[in-house]
PDB file of N, CA and C in Angstrom:
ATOM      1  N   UNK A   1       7.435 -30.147   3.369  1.00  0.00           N
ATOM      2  CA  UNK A   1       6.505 -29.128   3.783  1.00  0.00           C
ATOM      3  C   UNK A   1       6.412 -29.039   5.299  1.00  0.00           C
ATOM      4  N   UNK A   2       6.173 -30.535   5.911  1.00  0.00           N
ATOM      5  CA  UNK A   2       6.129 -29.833   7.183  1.00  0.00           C
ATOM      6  C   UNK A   2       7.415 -29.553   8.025  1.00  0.00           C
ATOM      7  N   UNK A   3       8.822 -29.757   7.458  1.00  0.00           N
ATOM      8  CA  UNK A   3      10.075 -29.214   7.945  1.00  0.00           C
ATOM      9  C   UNK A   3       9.711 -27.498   7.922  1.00  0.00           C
ATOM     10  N   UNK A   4       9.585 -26.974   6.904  1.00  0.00           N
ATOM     11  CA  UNK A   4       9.481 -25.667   6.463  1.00  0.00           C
ATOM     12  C   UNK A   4       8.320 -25.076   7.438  1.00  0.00           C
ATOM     13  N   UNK A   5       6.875 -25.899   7.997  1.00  0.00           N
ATOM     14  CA  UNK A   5       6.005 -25.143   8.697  1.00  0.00           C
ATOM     15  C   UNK A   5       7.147 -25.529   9.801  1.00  0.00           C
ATOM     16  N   UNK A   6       7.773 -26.450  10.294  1.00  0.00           N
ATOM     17  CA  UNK A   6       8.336 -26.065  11.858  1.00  0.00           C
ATOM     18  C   UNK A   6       9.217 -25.086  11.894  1.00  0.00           C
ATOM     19  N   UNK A   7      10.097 -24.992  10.874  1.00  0.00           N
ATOM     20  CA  UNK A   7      11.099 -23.761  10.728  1.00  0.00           C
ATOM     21  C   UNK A   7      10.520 -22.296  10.565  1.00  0.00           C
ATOM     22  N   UNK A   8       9.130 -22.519  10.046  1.00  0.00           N
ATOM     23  CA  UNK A   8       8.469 -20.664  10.447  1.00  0.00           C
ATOM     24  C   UNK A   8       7.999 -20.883  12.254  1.00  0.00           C
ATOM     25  N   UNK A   9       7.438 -21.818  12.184  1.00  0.00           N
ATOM     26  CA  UNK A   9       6.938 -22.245  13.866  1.00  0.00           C
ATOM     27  C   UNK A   9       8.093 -21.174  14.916  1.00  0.00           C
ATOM     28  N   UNK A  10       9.524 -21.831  14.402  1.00  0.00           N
ATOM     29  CA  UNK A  10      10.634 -21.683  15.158  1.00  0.00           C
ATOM     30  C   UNK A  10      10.999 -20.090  15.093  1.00  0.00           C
ATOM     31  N   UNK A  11      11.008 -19.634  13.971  1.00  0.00           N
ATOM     32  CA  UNK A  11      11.142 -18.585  13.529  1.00  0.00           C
ATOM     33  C   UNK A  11      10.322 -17.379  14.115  1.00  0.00           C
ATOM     34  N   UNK A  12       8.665 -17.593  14.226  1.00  0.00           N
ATOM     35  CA  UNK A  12       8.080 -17.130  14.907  1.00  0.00           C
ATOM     36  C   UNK A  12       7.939 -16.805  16.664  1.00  0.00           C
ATOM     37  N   UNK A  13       8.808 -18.317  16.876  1.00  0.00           N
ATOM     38  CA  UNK A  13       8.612 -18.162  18.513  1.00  0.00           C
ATOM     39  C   UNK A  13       9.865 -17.348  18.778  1.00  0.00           C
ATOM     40  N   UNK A  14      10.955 -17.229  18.174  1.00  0.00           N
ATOM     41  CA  UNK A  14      11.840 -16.376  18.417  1.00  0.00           C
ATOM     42  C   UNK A  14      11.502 -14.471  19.230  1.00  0.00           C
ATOM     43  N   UNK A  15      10.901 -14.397  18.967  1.00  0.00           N
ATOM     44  CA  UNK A  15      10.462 -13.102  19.323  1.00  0.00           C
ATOM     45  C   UNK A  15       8.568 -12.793  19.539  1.00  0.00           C
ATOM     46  N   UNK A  16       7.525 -13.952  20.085  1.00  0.00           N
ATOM     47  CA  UNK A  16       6.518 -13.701  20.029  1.00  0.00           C
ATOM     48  C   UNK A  16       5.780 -12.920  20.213  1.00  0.00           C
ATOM     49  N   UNK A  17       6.155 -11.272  21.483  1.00  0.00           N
ATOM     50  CA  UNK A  17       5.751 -10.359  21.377  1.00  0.00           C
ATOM     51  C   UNK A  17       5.319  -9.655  20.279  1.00  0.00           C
ATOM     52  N   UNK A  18       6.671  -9.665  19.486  1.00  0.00           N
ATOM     53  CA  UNK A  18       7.298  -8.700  18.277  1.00  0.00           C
ATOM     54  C   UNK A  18       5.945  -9.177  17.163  1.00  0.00           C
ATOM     55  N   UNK A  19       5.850 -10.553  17.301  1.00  0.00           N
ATOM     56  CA  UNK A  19       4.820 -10.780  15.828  1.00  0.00           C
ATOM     57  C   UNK A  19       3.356 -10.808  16.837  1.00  0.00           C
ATOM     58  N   UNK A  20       3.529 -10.638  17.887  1.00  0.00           N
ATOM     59  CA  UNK A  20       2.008 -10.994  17.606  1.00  0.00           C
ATOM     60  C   UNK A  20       1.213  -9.696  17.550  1.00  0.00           C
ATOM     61  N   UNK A  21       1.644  -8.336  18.139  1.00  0.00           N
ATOM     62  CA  UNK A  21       1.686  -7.159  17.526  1.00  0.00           C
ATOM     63  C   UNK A  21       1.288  -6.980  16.196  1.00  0.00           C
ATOM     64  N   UNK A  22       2.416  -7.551  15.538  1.00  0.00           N
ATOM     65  CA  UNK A  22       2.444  -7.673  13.608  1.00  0.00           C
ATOM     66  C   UNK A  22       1.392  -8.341  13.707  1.00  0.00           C
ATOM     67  N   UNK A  23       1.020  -9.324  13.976  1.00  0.00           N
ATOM     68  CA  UNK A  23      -0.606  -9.870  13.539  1.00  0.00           C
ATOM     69  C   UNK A  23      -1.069  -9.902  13.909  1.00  0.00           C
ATOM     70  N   UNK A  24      -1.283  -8.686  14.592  1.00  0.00           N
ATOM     71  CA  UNK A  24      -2.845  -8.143  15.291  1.00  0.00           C
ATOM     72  C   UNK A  24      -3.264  -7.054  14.247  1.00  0.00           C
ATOM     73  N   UNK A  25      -2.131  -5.932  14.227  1.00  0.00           N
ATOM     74  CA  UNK A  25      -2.143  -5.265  13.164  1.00  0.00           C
ATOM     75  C   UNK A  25      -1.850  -5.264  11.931  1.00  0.00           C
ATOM     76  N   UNK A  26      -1.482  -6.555  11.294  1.00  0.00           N
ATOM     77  CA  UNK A  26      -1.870  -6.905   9.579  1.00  0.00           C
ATOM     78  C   UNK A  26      -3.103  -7.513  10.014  1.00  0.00           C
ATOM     79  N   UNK A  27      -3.474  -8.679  11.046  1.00  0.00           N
ATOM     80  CA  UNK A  27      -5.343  -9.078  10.748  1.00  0.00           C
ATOM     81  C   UNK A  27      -6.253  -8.288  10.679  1.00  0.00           C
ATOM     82  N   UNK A  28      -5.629  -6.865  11.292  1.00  0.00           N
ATOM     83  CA  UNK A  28      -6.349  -5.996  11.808  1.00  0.00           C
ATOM     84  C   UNK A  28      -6.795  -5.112  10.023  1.00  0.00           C
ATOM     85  N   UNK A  29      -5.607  -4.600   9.531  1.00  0.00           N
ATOM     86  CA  UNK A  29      -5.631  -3.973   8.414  1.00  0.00           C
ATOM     87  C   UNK A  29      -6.050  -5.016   7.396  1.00  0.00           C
ATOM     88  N   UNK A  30      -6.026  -6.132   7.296  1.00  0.00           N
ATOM     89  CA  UNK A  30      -6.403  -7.020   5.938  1.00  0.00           C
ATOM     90  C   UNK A  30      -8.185  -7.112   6.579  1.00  0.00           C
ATOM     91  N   UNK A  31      -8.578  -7.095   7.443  1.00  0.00           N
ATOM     92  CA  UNK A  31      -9.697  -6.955   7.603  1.00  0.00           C
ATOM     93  C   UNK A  31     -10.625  -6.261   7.344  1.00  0.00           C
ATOM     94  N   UNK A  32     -10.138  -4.963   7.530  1.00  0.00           N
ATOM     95  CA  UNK A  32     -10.684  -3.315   6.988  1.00  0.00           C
ATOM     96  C   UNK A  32     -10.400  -3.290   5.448  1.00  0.00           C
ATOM     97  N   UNK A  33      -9.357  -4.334   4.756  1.00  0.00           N
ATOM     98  CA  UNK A  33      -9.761  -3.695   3.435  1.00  0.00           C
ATOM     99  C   UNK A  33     -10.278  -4.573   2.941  1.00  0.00           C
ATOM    100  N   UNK A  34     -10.699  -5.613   3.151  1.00  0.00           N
ATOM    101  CA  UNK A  34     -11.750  -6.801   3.002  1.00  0.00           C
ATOM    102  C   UNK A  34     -13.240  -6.492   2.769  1.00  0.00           C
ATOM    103  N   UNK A  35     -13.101  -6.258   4.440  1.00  0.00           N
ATOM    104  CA  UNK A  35     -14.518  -5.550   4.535  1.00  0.00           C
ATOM    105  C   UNK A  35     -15.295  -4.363   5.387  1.00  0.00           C
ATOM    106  N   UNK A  36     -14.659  -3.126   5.330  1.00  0.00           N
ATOM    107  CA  UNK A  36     -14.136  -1.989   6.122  1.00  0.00           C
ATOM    108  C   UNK A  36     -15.817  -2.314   7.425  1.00  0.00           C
ATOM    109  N   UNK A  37     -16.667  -2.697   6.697  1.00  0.00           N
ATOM    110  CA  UNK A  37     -17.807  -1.554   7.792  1.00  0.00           C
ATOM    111  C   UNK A  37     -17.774  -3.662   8.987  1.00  0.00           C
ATOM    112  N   UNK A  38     -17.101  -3.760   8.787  1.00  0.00           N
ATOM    113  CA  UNK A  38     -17.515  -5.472   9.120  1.00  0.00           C
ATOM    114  C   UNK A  38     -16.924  -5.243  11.064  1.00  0.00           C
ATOM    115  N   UNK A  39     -17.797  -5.999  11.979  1.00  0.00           N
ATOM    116  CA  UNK A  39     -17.474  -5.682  13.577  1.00  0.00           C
ATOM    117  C   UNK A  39     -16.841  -7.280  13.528  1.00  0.00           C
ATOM    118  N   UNK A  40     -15.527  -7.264  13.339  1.00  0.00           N
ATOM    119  CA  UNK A  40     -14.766  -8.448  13.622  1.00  0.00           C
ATOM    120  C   UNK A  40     -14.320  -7.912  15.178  1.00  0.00           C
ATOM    121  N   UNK A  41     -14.239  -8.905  15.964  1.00  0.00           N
ATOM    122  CA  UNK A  41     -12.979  -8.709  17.594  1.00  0.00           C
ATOM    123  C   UNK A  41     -11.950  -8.593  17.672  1.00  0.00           C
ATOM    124  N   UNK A  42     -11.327  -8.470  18.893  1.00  0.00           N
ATOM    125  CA  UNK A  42      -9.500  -8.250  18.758  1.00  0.00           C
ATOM    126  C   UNK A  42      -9.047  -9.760  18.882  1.00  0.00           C
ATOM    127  N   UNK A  43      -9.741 -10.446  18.682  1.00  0.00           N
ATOM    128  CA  UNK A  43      -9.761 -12.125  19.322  1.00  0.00           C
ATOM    129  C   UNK A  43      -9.617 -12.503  17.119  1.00  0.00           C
ATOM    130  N   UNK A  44     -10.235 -12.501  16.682  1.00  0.00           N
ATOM    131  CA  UNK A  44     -10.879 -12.546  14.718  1.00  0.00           C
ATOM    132  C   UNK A  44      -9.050 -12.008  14.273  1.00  0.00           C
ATOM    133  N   UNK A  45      -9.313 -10.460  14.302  1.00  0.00           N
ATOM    134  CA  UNK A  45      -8.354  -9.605  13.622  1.00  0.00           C
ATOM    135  C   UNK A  45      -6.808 -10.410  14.798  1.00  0.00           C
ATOM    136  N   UNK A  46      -6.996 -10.919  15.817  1.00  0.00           N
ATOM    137  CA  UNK A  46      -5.502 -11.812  15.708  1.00  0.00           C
ATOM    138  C   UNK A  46      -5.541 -12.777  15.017  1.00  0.00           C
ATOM    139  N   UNK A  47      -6.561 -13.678  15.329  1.00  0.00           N
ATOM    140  CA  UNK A  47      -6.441 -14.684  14.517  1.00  0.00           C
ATOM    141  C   UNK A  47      -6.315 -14.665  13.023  1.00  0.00           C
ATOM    142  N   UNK A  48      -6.945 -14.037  12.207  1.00  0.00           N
ATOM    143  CA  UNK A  48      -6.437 -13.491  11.115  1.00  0.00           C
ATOM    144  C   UNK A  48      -5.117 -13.346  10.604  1.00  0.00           C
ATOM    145  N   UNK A  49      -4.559 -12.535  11.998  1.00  0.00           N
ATOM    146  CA  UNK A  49      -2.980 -11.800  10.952  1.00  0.00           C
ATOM    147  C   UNK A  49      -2.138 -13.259  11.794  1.00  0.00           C
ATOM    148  N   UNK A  50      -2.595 -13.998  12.525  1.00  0.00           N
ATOM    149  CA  UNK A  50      -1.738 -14.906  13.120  1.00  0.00           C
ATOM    150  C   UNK A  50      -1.673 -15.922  11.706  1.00  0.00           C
ATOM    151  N   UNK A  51      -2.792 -16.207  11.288  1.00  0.00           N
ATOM    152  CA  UNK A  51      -2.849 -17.104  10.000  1.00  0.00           C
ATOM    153  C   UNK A  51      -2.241 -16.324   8.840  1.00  0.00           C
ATOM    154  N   UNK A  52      -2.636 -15.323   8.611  1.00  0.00           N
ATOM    155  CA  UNK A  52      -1.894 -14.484   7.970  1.00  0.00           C
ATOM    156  C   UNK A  52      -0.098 -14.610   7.884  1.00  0.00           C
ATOM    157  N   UNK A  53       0.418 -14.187   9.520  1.00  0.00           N
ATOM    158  CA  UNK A  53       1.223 -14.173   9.078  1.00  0.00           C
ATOM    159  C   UNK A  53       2.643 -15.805   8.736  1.00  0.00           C
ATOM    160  N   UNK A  54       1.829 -16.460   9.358  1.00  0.00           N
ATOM    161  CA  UNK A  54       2.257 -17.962   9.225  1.00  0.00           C
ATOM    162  C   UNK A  54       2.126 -18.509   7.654  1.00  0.00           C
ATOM    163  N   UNK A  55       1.080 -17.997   7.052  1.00  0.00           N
ATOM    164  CA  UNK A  55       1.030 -18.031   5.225  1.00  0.00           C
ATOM    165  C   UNK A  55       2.121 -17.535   4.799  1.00  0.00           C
ATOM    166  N   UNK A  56       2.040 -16.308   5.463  1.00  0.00           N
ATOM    167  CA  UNK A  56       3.122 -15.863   4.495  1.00  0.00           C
ATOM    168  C   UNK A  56       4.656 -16.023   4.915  1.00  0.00           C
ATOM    169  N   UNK A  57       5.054 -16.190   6.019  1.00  0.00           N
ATOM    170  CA  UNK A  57       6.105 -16.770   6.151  1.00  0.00           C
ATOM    171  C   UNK A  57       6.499 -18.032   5.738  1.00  0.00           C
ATOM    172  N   UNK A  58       5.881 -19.162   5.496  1.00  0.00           N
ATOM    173  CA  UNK A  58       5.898 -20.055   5.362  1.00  0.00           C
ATOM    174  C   UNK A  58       6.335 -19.925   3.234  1.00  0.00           C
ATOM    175  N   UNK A  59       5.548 -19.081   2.584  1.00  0.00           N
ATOM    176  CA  UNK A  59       5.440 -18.728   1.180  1.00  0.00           C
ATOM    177  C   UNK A  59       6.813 -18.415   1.075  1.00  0.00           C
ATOM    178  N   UNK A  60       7.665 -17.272   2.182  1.00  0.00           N
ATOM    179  CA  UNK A  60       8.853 -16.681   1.821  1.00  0.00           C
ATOM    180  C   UNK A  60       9.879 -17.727   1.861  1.00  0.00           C
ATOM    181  N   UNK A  61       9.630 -18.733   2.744  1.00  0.00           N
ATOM    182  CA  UNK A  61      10.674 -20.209   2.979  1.00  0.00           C
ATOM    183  C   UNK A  61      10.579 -20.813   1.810  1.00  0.00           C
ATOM    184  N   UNK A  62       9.462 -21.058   1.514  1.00  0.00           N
ATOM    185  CA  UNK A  62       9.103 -22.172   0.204  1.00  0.00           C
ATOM    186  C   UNK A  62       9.686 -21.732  -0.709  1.00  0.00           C
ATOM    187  N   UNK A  63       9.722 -20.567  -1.345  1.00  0.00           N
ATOM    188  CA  UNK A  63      10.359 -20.270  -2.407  1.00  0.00           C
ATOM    189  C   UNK A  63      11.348 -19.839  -2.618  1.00  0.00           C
ATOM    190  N   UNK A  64      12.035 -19.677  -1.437  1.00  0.00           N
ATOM    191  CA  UNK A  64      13.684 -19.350  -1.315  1.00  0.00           C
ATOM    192  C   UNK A  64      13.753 -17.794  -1.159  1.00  0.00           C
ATOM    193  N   UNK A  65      12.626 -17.004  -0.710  1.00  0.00           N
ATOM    194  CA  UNK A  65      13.241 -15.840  -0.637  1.00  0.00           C
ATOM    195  C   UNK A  65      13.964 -15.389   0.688  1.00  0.00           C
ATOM    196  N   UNK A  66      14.402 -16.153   1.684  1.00  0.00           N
ATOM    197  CA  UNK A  66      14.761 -16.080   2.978  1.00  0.00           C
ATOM    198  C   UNK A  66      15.807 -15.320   2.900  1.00  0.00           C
ATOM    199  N   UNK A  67      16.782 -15.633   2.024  1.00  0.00           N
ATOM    200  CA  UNK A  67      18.304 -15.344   1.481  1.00  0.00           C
ATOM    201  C   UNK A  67      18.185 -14.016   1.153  1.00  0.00           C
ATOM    202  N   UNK A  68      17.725 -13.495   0.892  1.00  0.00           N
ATOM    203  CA  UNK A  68      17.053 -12.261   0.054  1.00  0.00           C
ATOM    204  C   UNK A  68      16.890 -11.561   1.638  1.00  0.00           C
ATOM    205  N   UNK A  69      16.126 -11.600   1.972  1.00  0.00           N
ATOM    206  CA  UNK A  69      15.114 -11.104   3.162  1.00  0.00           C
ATOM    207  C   UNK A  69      16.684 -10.865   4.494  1.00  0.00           C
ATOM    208  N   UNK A  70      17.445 -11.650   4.478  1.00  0.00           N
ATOM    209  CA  UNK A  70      18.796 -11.732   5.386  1.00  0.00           C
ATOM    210  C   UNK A  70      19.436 -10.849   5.254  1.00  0.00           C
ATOM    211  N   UNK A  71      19.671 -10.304   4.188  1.00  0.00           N
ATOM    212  CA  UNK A  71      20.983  -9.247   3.514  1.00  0.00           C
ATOM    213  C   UNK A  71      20.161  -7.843   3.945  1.00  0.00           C
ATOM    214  N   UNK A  72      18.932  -8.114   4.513  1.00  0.00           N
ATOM    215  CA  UNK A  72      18.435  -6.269   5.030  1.00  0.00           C
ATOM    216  C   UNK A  72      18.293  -6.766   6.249  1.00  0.00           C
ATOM    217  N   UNK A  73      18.649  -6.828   7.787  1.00  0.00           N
ATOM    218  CA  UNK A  73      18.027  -7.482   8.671  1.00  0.00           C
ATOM    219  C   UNK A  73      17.451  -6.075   9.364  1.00  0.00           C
ATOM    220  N   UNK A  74      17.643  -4.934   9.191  1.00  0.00           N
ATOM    221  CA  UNK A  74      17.338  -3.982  10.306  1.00  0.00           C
ATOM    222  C   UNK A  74      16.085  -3.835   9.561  1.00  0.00           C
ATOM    223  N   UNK A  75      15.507  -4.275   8.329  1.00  0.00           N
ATOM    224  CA  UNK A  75      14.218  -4.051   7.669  1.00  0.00           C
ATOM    225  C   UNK A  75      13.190  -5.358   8.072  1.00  0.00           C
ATOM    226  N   UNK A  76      13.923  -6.359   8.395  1.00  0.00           N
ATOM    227  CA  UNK A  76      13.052  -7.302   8.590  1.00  0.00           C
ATOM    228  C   UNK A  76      11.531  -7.808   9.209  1.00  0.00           C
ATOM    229  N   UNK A  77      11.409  -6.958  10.225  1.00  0.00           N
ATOM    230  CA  UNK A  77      10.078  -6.377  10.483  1.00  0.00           C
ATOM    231  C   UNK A  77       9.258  -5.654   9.622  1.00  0.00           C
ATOM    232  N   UNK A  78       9.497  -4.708   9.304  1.00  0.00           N
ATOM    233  CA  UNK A  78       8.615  -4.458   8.365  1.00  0.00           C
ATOM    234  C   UNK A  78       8.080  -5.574   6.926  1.00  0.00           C
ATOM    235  N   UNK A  79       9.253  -6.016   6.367  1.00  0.00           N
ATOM    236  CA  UNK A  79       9.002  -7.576   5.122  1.00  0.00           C
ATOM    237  C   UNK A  79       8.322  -7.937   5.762  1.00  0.00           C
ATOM    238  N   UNK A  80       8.168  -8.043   7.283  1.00  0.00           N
ATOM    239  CA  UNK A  80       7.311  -9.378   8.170  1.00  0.00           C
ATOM    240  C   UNK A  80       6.070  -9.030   7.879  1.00  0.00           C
ATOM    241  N   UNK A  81       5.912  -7.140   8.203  1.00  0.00           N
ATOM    242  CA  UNK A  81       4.518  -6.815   8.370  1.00  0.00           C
ATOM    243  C   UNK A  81       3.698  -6.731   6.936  1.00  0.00           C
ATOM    244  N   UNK A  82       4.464  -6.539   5.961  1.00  0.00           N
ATOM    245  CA  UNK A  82       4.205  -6.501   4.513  1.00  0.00           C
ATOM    246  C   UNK A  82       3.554  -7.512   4.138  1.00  0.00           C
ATOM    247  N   UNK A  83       4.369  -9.105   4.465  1.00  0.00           N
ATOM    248  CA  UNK A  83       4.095 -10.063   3.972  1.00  0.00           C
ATOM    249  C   UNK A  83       2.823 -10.544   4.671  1.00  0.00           C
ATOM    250  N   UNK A  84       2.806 -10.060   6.186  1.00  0.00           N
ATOM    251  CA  UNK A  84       1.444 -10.596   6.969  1.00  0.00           C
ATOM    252  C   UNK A  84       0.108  -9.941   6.699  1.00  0.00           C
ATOM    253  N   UNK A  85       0.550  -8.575   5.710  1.00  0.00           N
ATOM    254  CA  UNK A  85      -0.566  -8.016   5.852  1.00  0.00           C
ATOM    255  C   UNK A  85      -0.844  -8.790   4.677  1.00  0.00           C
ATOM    256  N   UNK A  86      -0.294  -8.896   3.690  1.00  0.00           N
ATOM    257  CA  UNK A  86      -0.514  -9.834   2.331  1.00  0.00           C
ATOM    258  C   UNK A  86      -1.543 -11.177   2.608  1.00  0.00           C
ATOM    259  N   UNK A  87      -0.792 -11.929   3.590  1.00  0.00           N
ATOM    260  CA  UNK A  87      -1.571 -13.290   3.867  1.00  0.00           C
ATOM    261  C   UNK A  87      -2.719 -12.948   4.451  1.00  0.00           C
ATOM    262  N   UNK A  88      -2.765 -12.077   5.680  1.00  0.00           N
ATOM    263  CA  UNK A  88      -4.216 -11.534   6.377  1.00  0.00           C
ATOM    264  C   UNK A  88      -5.129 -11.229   5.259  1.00  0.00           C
ATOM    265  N   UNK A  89      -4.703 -10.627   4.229  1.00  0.00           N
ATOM    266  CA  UNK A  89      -5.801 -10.168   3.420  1.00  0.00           C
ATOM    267  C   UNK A  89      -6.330 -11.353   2.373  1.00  0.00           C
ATOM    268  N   UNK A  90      -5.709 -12.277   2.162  1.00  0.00           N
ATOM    269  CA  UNK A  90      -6.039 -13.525   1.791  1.00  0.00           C
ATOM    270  C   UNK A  90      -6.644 -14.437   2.435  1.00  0.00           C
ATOM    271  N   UNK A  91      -6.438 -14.225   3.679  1.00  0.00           N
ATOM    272  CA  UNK A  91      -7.341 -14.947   4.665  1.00  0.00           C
ATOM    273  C   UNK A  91      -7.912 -14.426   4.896  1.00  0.00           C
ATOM    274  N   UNK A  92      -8.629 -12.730   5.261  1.00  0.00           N
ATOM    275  CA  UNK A  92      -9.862 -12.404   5.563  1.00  0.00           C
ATOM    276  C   UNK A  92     -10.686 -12.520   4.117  1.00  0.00           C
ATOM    277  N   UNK A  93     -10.305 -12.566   3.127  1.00  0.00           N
ATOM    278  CA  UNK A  93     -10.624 -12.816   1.851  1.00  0.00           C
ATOM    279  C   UNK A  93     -11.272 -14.194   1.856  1.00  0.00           C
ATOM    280  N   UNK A  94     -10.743 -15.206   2.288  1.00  0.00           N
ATOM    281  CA  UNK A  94     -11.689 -16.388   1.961  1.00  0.00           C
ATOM    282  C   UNK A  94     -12.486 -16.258   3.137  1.00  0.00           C
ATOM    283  N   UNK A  95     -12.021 -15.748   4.255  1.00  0.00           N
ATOM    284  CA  UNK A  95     -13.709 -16.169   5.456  1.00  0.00           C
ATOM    285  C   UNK A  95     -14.292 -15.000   4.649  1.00  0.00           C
ATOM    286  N   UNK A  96     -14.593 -14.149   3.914  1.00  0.00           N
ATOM    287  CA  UNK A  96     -15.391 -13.026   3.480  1.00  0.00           C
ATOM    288  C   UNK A  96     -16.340 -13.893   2.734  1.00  0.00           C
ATOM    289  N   UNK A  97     -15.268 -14.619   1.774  1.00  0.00           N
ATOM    290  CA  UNK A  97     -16.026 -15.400   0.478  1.00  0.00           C
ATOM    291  C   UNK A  97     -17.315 -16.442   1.155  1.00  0.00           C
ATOM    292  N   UNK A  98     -17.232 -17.044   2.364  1.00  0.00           N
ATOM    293  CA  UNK A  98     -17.378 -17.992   3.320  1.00  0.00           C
ATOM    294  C   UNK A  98     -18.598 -17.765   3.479  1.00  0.00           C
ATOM    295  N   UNK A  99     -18.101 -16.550   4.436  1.00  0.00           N
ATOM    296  CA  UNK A  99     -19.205 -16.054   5.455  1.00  0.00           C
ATOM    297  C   UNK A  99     -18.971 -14.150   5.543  1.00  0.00           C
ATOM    298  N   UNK A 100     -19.424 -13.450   5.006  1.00  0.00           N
ATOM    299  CA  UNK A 100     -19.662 -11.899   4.909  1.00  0.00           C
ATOM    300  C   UNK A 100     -19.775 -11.611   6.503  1.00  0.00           C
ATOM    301  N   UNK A 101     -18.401 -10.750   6.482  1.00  0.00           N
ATOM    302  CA  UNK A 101     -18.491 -10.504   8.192  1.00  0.00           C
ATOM    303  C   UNK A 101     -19.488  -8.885   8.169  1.00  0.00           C
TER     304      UNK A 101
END
């Protein structure tokens, strides 16, 4: 397990602009459908899609869908943003359950 979190780690720092964009805007969108009227920050909705998208990258390693995900590479951003918005919404989902933003 923790080979696989350093290999998204690695994966991620490859291009950090590129994702942190992507998880600003999946924390951003898993937030609003969580809990639309809720005043989260731009500081929350990163942190969000940052956890977000580290879940879910980490999910696509674990289970072998990497191989899969390779054979489209000019799509790969978007799988990224798909999958981050997926995890963001699982993670604004449990701080919801938590604490009602």
């Amino acid at each position: 397990m923790q080979e696989t979190a350093q290999v998204v780690f690695h994966y991620l720092l490859g291009n950090p602009v590129v994702y942190l964009g992507v998880a600003f805007i999946a924390g951003l969108a898993g937030s609003k459908t969580v809990a639309h009227e809720g005043r989260a920050g731009f500081f929350l909705y990163l942190l969000i899609g940052l956890f977000g998208l580290f879940l879910s990258q980490f999910m696509i390693l674990f289970f072998g869908l990497q191989e899969y995900l390779e054979k489209l590479p000019e799509f790969r951003v978007l799988f990224d943003f798909l999958a981050a918005y997926v995890g963001s919404f699982i993670v604004a989902a449990i701080i919801h359950f938590i604490k009602p933003m």
